[in-house]
PDB file of N, CA and C in Angstrom:
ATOM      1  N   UNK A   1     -13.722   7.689  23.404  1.00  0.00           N
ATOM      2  CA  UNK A   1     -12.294   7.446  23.234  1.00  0.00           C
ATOM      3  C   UNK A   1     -12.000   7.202  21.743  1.00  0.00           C
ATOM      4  N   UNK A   2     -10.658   7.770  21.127  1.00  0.00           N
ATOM      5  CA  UNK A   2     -10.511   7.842  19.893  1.00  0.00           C
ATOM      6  C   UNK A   2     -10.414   6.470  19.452  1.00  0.00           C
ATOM      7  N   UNK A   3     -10.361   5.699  18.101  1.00  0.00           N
ATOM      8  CA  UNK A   3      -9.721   4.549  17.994  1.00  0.00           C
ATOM      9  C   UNK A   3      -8.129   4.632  17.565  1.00  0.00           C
ATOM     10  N   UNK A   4      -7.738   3.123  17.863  1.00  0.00           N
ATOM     11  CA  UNK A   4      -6.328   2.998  17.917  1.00  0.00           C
ATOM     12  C   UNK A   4      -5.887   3.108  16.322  1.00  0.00           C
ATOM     13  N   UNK A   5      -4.687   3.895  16.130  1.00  0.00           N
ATOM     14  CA  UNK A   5      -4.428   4.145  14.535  1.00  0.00           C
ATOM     15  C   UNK A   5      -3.098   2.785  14.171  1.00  0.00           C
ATOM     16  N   UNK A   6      -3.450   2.568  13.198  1.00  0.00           N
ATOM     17  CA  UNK A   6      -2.416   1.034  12.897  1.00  0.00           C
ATOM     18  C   UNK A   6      -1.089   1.920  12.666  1.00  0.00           C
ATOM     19  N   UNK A   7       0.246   1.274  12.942  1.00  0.00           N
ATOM     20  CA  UNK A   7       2.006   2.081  12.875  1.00  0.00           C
ATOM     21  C   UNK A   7       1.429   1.341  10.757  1.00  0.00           C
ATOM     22  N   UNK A   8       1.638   2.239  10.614  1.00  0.00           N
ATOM     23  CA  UNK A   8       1.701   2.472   8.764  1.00  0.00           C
ATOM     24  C   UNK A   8       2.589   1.684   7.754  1.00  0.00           C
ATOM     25  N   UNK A   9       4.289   2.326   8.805  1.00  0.00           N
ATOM     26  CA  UNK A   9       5.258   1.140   8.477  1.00  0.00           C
ATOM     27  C   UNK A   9       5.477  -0.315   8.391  1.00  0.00           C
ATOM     28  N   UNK A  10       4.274  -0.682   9.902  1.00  0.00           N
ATOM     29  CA  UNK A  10       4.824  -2.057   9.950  1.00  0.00           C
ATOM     30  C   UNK A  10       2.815  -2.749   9.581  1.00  0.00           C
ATOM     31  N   UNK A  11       2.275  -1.852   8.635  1.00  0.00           N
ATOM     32  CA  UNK A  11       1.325  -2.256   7.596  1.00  0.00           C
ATOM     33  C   UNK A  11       2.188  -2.698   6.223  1.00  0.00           C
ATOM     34  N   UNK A  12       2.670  -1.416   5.674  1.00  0.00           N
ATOM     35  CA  UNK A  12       3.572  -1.747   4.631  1.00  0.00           C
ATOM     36  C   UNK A  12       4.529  -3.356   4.468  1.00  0.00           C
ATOM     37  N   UNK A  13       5.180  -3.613   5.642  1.00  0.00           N
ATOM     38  CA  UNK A  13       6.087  -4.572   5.859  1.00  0.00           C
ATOM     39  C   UNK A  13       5.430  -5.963   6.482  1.00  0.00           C
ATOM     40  N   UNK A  14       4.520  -5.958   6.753  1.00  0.00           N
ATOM     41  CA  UNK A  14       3.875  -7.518   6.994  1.00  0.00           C
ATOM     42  C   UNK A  14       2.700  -7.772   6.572  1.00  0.00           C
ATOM     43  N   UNK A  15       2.362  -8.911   6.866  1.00  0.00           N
ATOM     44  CA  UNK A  15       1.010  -9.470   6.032  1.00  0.00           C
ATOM     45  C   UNK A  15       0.241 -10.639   6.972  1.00  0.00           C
ATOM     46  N   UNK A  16      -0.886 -10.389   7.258  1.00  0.00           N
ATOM     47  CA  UNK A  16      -1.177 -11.861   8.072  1.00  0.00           C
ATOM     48  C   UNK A  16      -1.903 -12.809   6.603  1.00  0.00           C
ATOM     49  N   UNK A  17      -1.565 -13.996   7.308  1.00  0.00           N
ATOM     50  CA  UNK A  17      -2.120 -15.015   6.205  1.00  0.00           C
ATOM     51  C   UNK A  17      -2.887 -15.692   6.678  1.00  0.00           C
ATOM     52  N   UNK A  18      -3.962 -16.398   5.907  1.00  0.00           N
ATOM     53  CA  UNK A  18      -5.143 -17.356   6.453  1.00  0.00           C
ATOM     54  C   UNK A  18      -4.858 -18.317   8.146  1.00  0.00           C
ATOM     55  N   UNK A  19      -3.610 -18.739   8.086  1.00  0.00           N
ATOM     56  CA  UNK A  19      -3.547 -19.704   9.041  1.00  0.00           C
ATOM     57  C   UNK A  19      -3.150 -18.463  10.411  1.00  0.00           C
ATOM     58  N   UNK A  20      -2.745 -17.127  10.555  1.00  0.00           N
ATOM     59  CA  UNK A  20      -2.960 -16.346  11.377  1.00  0.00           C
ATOM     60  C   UNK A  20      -1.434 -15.562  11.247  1.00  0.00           C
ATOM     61  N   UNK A  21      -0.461 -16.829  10.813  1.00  0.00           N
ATOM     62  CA  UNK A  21       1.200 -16.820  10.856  1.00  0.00           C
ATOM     63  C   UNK A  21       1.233 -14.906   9.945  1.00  0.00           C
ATOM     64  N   UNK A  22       2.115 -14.286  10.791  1.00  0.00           N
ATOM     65  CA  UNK A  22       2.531 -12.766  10.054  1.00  0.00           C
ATOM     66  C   UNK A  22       3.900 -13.242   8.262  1.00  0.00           C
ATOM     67  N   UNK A  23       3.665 -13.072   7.847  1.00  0.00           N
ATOM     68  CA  UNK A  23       4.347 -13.392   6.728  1.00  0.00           C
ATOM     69  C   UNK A  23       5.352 -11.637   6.531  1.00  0.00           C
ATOM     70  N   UNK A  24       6.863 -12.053   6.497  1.00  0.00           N
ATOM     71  CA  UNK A  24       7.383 -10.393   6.896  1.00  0.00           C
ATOM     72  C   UNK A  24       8.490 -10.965   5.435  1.00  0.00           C
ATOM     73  N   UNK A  25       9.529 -10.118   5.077  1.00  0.00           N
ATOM     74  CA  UNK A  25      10.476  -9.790   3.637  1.00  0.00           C
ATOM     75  C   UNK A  25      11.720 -10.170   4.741  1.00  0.00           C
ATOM     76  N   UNK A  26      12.269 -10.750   3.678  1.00  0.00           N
ATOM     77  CA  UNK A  26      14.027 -10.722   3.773  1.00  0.00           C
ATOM     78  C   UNK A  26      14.953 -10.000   3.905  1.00  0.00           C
ATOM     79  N   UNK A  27      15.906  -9.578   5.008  1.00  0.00           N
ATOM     80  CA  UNK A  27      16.640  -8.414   4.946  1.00  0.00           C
ATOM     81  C   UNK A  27      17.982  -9.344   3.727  1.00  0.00           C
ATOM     82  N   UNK A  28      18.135  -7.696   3.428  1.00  0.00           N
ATOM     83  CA  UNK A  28      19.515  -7.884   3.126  1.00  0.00           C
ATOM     84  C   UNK A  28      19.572  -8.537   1.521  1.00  0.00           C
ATOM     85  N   UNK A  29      18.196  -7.678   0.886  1.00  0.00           N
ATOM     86  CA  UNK A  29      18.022  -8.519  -0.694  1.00  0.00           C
ATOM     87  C   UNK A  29      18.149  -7.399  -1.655  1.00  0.00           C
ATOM     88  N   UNK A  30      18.452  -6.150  -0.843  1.00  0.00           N
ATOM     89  CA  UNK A  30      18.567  -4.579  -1.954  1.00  0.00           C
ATOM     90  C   UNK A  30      19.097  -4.811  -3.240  1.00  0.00           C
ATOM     91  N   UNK A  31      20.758  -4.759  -2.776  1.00  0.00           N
ATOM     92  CA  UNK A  31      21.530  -4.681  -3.836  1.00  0.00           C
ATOM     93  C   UNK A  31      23.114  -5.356  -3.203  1.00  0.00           C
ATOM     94  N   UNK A  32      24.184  -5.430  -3.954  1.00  0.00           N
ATOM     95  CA  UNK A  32      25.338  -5.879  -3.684  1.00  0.00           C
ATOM     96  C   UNK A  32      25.095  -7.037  -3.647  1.00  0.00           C
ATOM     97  N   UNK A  33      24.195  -8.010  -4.211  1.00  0.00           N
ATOM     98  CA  UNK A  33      23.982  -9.496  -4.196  1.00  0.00           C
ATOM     99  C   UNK A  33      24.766 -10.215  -5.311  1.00  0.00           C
ATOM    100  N   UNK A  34      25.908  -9.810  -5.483  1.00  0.00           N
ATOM    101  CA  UNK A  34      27.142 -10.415  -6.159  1.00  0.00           C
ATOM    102  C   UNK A  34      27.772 -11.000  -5.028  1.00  0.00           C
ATOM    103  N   UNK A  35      28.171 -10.496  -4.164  1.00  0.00           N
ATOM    104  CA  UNK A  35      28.751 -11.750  -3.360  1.00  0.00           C
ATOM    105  C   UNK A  35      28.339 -12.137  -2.358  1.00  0.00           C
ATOM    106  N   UNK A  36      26.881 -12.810  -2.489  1.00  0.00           N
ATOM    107  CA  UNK A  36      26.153 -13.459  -1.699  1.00  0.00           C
ATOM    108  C   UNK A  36      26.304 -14.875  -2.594  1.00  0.00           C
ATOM    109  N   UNK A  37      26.535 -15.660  -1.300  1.00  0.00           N
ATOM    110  CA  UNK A  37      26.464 -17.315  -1.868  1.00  0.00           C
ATOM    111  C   UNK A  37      24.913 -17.373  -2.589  1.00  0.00           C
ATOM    112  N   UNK A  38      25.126 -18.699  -3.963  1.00  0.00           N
ATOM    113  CA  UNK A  38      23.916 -18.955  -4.545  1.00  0.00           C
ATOM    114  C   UNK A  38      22.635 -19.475  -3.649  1.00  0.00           C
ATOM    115  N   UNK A  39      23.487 -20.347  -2.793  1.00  0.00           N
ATOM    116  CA  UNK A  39      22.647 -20.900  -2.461  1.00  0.00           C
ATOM    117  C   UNK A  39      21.839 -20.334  -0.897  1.00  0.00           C
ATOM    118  N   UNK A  40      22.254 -19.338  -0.691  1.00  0.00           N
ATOM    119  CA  UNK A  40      22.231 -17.995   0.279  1.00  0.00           C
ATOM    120  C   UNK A  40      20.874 -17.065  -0.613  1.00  0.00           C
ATOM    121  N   UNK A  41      21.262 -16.834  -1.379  1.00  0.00           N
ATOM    122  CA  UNK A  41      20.152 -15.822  -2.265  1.00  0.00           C
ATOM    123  C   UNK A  41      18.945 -16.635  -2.647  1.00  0.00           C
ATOM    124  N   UNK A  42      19.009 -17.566  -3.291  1.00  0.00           N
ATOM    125  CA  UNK A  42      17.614 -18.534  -3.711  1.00  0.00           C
ATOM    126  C   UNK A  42      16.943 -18.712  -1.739  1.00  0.00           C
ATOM    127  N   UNK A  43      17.719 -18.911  -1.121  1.00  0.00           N
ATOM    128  CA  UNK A  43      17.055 -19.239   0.463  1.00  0.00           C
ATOM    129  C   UNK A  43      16.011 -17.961   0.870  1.00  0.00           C
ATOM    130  N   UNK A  44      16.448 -16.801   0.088  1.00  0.00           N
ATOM    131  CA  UNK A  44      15.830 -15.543   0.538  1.00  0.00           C
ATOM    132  C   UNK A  44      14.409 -15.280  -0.131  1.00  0.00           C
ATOM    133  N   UNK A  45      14.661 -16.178  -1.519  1.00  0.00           N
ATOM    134  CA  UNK A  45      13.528 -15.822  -1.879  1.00  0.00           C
ATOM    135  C   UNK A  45      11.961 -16.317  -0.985  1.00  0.00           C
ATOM    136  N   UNK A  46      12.587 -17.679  -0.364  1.00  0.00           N
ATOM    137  CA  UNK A  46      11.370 -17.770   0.220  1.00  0.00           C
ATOM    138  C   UNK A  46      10.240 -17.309   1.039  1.00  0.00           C
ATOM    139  N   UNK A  47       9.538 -17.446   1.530  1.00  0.00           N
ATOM    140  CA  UNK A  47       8.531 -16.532   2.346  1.00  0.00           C
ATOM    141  C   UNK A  47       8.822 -16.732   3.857  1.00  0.00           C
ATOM    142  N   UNK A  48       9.315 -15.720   4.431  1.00  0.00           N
ATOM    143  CA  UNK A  48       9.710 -15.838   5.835  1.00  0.00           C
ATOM    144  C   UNK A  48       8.502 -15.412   6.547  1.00  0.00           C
ATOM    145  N   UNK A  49       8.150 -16.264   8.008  1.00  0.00           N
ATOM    146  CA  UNK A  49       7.246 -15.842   9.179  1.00  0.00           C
ATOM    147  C   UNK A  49       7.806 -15.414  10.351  1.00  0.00           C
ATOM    148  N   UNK A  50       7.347 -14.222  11.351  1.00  0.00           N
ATOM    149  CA  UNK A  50       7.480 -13.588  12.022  1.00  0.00           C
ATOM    150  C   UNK A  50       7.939 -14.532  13.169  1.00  0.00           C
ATOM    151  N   UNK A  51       8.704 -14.689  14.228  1.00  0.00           N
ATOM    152  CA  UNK A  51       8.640 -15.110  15.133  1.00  0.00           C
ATOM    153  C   UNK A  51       7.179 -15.314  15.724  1.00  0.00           C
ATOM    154  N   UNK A  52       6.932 -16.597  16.611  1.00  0.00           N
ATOM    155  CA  UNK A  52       5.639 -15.977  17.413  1.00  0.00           C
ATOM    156  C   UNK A  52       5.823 -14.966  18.611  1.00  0.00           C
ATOM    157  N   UNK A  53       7.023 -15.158  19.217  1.00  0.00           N
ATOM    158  CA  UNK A  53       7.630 -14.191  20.152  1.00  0.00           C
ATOM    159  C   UNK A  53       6.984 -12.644  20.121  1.00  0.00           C
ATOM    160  N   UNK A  54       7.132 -12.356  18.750  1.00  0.00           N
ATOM    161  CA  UNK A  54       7.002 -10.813  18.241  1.00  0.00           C
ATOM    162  C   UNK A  54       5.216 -11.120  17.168  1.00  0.00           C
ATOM    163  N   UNK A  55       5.147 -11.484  17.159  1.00  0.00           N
ATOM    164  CA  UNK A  55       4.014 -11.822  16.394  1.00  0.00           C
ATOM    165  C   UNK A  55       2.687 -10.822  16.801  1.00  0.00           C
ATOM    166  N   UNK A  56       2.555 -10.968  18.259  1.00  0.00           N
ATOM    167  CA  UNK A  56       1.317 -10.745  18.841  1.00  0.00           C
ATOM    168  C   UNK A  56       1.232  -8.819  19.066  1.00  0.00           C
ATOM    169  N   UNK A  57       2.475  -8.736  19.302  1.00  0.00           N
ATOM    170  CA  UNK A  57       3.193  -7.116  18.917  1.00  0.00           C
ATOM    171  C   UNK A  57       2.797  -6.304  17.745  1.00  0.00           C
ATOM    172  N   UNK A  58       2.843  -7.113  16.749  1.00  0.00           N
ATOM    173  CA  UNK A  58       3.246  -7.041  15.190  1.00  0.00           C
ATOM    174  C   UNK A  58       1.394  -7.078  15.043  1.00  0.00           C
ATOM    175  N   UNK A  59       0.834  -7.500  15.380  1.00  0.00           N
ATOM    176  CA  UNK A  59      -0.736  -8.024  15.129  1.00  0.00           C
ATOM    177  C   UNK A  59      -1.370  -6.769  15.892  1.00  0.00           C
ATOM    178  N   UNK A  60      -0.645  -6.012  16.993  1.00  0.00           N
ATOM    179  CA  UNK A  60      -1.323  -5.173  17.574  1.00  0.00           C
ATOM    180  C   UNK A  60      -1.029  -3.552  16.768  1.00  0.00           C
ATOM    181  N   UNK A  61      -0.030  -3.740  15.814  1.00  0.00           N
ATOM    182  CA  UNK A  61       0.611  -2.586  15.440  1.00  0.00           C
ATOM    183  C   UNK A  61      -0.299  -2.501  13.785  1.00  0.00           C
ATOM    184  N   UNK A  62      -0.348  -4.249  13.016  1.00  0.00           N
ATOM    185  CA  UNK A  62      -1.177  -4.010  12.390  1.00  0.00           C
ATOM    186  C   UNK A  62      -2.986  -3.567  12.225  1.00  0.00           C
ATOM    187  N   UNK A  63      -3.241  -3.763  13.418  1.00  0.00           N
ATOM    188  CA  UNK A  63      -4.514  -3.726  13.584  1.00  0.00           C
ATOM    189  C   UNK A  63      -4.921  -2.245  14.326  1.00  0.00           C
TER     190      UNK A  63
END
């Protein structure tokens, strides 16, 4: 039986980190961020984690 090929896209777009948590990007940080509140845009920079909901999905697509 062949092996399973990882979805490419959702390699590109997530990351697992030491503690297991999927580490995924901020929508909505392209462009037109003139009228996004300040304190709206600095919130984005931070590092967002995957739901665990979707997590185990996301772990099967990376792997």
């Amino acid at each position: 039986m062949p092996k399973m090929k990882s979805v490419k896209g959702a390699v590109k777009r997530f990351k697992v980190r030491k503690s297991g948590k999927i580490k995924r990007g901020t929508a909505f940080r392209s462009h037109i961020l003139t009228k996004v509140d300040g304190k709206h845009h600095r919130s984005m920079r931070s590092p967002k984690h995957v739901d665990p909901a979707d997590a185990k999905k996301i772990k099967a697509m990376i792997n």
